[in-house]
PDB file of N, CA and C in Angstrom:
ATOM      1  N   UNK A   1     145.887   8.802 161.965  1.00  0.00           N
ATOM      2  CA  UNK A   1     146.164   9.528 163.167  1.00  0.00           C
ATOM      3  C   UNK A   1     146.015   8.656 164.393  1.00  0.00           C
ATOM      4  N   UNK A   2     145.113   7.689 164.224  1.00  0.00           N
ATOM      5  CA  UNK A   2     144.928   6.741 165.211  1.00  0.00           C
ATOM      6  C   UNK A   2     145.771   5.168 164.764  1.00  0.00           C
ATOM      7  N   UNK A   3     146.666   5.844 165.754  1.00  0.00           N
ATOM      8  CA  UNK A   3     147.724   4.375 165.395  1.00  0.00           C
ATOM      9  C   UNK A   3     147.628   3.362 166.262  1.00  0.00           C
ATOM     10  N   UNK A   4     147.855   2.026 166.344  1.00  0.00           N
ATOM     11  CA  UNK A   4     147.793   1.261 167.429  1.00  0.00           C
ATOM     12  C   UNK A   4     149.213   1.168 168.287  1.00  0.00           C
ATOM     13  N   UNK A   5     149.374   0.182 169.314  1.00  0.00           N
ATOM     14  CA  UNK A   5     150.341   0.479 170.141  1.00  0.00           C
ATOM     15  C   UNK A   5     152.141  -0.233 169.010  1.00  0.00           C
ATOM     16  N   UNK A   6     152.103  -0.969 168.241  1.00  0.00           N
ATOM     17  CA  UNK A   6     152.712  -1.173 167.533  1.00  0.00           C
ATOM     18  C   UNK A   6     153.350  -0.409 166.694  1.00  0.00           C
ATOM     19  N   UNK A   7     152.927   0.740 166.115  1.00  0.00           N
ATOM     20  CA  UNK A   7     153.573   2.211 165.447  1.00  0.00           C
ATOM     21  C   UNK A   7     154.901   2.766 166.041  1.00  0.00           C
ATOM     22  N   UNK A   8     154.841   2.561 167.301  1.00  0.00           N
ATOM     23  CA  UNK A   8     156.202   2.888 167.707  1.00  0.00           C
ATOM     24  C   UNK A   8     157.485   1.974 167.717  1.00  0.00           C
ATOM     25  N   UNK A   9     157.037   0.614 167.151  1.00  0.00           N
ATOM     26  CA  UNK A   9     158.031  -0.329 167.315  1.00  0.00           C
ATOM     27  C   UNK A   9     158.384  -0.513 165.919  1.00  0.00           C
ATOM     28  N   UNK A  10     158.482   0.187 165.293  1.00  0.00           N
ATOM     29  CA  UNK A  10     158.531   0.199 163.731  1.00  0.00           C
ATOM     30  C   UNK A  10     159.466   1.851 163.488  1.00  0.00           C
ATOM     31  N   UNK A  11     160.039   1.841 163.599  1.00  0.00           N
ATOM     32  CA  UNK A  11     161.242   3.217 163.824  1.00  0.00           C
ATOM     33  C   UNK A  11     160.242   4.257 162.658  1.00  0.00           C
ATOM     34  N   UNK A  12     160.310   3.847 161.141  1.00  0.00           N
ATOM     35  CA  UNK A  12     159.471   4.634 160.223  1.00  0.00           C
ATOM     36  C   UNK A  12     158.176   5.256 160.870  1.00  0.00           C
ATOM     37  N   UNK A  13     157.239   4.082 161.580  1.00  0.00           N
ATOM     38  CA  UNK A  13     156.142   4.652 161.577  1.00  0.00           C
ATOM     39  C   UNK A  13     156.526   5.413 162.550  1.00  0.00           C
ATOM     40  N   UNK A  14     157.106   5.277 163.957  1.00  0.00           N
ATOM     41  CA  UNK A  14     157.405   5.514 164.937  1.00  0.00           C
ATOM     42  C   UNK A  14     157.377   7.124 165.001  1.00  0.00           C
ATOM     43  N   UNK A  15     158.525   7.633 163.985  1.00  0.00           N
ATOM     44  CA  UNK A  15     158.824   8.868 163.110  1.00  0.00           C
ATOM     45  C   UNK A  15     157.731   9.808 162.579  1.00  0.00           C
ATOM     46  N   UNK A  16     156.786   8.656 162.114  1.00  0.00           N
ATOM     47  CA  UNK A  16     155.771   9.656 161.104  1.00  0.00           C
ATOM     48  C   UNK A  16     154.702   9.577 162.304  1.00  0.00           C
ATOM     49  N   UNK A  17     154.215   9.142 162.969  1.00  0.00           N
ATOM     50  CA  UNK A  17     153.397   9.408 164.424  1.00  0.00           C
ATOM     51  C   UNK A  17     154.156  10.617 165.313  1.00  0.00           C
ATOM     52  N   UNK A  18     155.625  10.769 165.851  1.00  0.00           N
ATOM     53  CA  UNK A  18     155.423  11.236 166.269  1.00  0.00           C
ATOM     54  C   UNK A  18     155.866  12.731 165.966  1.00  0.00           C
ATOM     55  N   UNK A  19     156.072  12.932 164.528  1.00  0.00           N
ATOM     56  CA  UNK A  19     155.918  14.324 163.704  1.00  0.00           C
ATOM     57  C   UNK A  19     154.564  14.935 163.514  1.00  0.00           C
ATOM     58  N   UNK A  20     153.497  13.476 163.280  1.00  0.00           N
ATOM     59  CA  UNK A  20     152.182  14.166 163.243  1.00  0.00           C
ATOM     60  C   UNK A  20     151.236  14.451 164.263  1.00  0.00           C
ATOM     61  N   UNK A  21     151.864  13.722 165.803  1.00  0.00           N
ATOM     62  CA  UNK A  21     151.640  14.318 167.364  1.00  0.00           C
ATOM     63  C   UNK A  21     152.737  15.440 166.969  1.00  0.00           C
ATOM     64  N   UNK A  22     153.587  16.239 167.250  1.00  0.00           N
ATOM     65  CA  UNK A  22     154.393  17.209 167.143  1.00  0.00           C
ATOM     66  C   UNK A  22     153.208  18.484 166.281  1.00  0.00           C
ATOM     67  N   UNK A  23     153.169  18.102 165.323  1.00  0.00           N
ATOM     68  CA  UNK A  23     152.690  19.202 164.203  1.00  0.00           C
ATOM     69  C   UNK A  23     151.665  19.554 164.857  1.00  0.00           C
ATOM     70  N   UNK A  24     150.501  18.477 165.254  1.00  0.00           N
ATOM     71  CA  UNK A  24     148.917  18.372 165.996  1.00  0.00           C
ATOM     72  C   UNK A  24     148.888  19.535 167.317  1.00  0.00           C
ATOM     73  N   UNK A  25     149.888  19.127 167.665  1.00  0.00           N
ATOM     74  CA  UNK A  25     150.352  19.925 169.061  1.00  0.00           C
ATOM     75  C   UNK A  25     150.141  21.560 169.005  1.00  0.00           C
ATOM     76  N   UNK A  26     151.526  21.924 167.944  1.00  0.00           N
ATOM     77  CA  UNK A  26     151.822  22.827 167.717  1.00  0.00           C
ATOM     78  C   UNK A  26     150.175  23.721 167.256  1.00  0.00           C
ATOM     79  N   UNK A  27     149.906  23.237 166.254  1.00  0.00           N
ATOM     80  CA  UNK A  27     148.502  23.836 165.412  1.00  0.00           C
ATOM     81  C   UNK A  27     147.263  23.912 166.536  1.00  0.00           C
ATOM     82  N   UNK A  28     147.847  23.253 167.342  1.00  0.00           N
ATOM     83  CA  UNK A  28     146.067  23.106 168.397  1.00  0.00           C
ATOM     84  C   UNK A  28     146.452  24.360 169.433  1.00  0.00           C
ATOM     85  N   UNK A  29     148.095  24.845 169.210  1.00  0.00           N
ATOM     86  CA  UNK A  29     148.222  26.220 170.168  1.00  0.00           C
ATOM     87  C   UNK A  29     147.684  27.625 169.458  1.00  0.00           C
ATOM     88  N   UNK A  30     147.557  27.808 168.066  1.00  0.00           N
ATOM     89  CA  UNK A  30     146.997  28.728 167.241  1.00  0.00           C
ATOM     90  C   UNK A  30     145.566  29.226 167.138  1.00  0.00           C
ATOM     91  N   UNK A  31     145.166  30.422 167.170  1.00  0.00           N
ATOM     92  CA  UNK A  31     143.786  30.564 167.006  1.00  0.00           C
ATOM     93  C   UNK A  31     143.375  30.029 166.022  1.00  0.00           C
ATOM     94  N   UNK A  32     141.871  29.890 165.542  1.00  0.00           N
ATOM     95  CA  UNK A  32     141.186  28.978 164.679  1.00  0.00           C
ATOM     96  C   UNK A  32     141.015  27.605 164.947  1.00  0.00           C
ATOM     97  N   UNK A  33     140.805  26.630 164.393  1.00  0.00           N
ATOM     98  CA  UNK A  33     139.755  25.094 164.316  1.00  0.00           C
ATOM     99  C   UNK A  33     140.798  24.329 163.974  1.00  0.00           C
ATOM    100  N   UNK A  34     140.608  23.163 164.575  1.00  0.00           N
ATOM    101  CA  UNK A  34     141.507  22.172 163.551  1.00  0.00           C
ATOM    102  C   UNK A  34     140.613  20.886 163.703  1.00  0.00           C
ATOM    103  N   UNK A  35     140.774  20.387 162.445  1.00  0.00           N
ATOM    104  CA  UNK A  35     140.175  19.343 162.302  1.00  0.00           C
ATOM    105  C   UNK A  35     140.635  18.462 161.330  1.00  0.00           C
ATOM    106  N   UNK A  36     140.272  17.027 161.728  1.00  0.00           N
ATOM    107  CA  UNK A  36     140.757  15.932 160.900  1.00  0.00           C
ATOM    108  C   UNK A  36     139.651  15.262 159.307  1.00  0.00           C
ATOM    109  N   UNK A  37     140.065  15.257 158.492  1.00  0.00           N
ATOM    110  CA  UNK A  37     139.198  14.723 156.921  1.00  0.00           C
ATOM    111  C   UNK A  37     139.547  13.336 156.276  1.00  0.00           C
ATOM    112  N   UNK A  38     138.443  12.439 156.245  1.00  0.00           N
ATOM    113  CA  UNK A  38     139.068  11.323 155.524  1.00  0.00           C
ATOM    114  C   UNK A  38     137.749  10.655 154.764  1.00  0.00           C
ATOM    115  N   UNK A  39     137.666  10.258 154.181  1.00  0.00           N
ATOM    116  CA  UNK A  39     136.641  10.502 153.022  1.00  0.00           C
ATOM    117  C   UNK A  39     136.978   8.888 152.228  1.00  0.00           C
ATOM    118  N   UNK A  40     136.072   7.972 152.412  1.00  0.00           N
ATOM    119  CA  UNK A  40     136.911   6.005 151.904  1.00  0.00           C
ATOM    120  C   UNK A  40     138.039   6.059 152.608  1.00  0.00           C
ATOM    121  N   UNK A  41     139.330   6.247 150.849  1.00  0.00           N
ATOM    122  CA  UNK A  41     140.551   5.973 151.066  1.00  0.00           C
ATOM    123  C   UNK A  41     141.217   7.172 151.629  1.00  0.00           C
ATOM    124  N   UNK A  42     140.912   8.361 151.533  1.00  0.00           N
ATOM    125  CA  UNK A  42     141.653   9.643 151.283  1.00  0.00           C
ATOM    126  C   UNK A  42     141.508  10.131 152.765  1.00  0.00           C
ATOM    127  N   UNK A  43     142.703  10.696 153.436  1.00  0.00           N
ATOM    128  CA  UNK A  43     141.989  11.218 154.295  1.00  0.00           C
ATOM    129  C   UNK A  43     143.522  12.548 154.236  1.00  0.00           C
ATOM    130  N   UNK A  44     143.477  13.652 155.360  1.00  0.00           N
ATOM    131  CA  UNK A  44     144.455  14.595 155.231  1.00  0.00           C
ATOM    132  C   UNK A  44     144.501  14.703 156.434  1.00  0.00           C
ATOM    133  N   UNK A  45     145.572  14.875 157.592  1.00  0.00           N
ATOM    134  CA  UNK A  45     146.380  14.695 158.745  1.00  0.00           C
ATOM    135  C   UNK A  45     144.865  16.053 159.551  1.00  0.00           C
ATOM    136  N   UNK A  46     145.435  17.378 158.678  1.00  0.00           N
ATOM    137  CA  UNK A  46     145.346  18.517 159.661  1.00  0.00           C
ATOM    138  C   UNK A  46     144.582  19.039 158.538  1.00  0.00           C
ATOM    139  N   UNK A  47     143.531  20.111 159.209  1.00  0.00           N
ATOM    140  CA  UNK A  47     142.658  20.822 158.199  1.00  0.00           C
ATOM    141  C   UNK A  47     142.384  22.314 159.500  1.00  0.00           C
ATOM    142  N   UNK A  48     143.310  22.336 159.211  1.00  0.00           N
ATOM    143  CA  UNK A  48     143.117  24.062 160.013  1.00  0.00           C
ATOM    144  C   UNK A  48     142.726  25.240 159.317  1.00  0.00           C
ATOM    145  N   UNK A  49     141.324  25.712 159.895  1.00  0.00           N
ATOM    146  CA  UNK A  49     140.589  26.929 160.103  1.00  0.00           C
ATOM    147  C   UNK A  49     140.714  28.070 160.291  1.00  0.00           C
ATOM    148  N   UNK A  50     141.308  29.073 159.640  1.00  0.00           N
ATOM    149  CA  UNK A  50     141.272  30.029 160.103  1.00  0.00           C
ATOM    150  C   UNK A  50     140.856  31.306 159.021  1.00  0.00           C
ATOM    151  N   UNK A  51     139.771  32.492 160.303  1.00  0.00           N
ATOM    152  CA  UNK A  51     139.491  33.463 159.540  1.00  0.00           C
ATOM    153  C   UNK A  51     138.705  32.811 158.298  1.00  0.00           C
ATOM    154  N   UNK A  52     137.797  31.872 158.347  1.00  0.00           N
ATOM    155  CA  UNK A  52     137.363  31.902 156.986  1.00  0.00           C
ATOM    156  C   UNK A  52     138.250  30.941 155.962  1.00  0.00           C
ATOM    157  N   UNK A  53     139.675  30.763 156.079  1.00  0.00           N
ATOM    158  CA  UNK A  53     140.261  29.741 154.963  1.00  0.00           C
ATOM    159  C   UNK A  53     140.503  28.727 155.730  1.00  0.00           C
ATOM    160  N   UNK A  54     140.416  27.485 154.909  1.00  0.00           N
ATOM    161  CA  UNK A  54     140.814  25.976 155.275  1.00  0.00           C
ATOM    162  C   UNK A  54     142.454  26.329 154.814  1.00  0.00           C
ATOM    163  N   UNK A  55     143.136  25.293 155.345  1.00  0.00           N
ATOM    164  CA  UNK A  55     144.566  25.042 154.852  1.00  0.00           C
ATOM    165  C   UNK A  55     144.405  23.525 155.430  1.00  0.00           C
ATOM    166  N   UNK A  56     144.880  22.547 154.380  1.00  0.00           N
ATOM    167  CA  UNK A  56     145.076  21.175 154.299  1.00  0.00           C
ATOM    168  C   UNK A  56     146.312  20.944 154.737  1.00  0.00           C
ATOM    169  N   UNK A  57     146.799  20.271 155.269  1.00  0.00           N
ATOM    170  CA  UNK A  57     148.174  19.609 156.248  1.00  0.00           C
ATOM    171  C   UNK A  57     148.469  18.398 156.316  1.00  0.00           C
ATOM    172  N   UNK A  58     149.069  18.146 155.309  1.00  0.00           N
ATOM    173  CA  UNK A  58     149.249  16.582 155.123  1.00  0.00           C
ATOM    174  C   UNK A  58     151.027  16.621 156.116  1.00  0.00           C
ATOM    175  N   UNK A  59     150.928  15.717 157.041  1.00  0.00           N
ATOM    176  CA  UNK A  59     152.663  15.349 157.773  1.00  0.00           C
ATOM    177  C   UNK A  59     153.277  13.778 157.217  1.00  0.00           C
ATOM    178  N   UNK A  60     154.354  14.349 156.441  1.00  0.00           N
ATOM    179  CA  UNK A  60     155.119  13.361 155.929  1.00  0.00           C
ATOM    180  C   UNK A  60     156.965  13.123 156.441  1.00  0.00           C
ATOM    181  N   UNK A  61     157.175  11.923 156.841  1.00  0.00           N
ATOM    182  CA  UNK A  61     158.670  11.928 157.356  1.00  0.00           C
ATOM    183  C   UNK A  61     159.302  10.753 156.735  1.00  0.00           C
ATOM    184  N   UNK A  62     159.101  10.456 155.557  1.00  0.00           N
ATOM    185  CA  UNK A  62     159.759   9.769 155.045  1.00  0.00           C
ATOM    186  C   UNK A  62     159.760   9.455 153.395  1.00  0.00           C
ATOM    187  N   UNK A  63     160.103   9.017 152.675  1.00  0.00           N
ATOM    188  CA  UNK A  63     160.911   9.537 151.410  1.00  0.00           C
ATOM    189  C   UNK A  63     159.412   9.370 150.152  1.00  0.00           C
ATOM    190  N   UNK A  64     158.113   8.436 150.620  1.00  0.00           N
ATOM    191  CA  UNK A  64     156.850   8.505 150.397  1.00  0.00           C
ATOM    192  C   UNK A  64     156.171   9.661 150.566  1.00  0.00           C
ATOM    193  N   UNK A  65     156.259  10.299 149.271  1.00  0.00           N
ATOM    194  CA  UNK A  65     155.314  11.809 149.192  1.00  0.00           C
ATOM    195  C   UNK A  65     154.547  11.850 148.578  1.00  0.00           C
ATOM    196  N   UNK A  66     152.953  10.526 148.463  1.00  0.00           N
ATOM    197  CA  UNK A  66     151.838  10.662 147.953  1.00  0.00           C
ATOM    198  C   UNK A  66     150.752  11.750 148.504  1.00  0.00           C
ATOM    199  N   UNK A  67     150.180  12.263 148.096  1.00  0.00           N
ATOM    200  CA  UNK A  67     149.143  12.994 149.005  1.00  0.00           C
ATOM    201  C   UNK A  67     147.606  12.978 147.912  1.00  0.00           C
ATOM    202  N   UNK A  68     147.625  11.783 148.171  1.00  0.00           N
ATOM    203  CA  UNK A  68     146.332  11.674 147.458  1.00  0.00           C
ATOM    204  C   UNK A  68     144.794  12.091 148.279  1.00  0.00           C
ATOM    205  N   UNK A  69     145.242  12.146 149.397  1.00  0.00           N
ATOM    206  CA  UNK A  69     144.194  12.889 150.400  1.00  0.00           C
ATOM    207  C   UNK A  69     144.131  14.238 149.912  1.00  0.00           C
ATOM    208  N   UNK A  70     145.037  15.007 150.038  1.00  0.00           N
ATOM    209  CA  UNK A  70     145.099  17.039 149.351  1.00  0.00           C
ATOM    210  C   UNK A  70     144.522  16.895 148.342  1.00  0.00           C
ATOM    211  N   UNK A  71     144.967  16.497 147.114  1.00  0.00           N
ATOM    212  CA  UNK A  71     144.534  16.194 146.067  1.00  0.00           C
ATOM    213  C   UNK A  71     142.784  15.875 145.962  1.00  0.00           C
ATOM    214  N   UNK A  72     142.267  15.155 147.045  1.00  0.00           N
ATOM    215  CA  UNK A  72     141.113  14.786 147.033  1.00  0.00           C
ATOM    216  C   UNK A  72     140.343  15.735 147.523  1.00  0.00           C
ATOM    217  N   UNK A  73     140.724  16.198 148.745  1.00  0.00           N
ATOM    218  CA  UNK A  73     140.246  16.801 149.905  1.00  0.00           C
ATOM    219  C   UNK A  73     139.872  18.693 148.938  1.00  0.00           C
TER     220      UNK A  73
END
């Protein structure tokens, strides 16, 4: 989530930063918590709160669909 200033000069990452500012955005207008999880290697974008349930939020924009963070998390 914390990218350096170089992420945008890379069109891919560029993409997947600014879908996961977009998504971040959106979720931080909703009632409930949001919060970020990363654990060593694993970590998961979005972990939004609500009422009592977690929901895990992994943001992906490109043709790499590991989610070994969900899986972990």
């Amino acid at each position: 989530m914390h990218e350096g200033p170089g992420a945008l000069a890379d069109p891919k990452r560029g993409r997947a930063h600014f879908l996961r500012r977009a998504v971040g955005s959106h979720l931080m207008q909703l009632p409930g918590n949001l919060y970020y999880w990363r654990e060593k290697q694993a970590e998961v974008d979005y972990i939004y709160q609500y009422r009592g349930i977690l929901y895990a939020i992994e943001v992906k924009s490109g043709r790499r669909k590991t989610s070994k963070g969900l899986h972990d998390f």
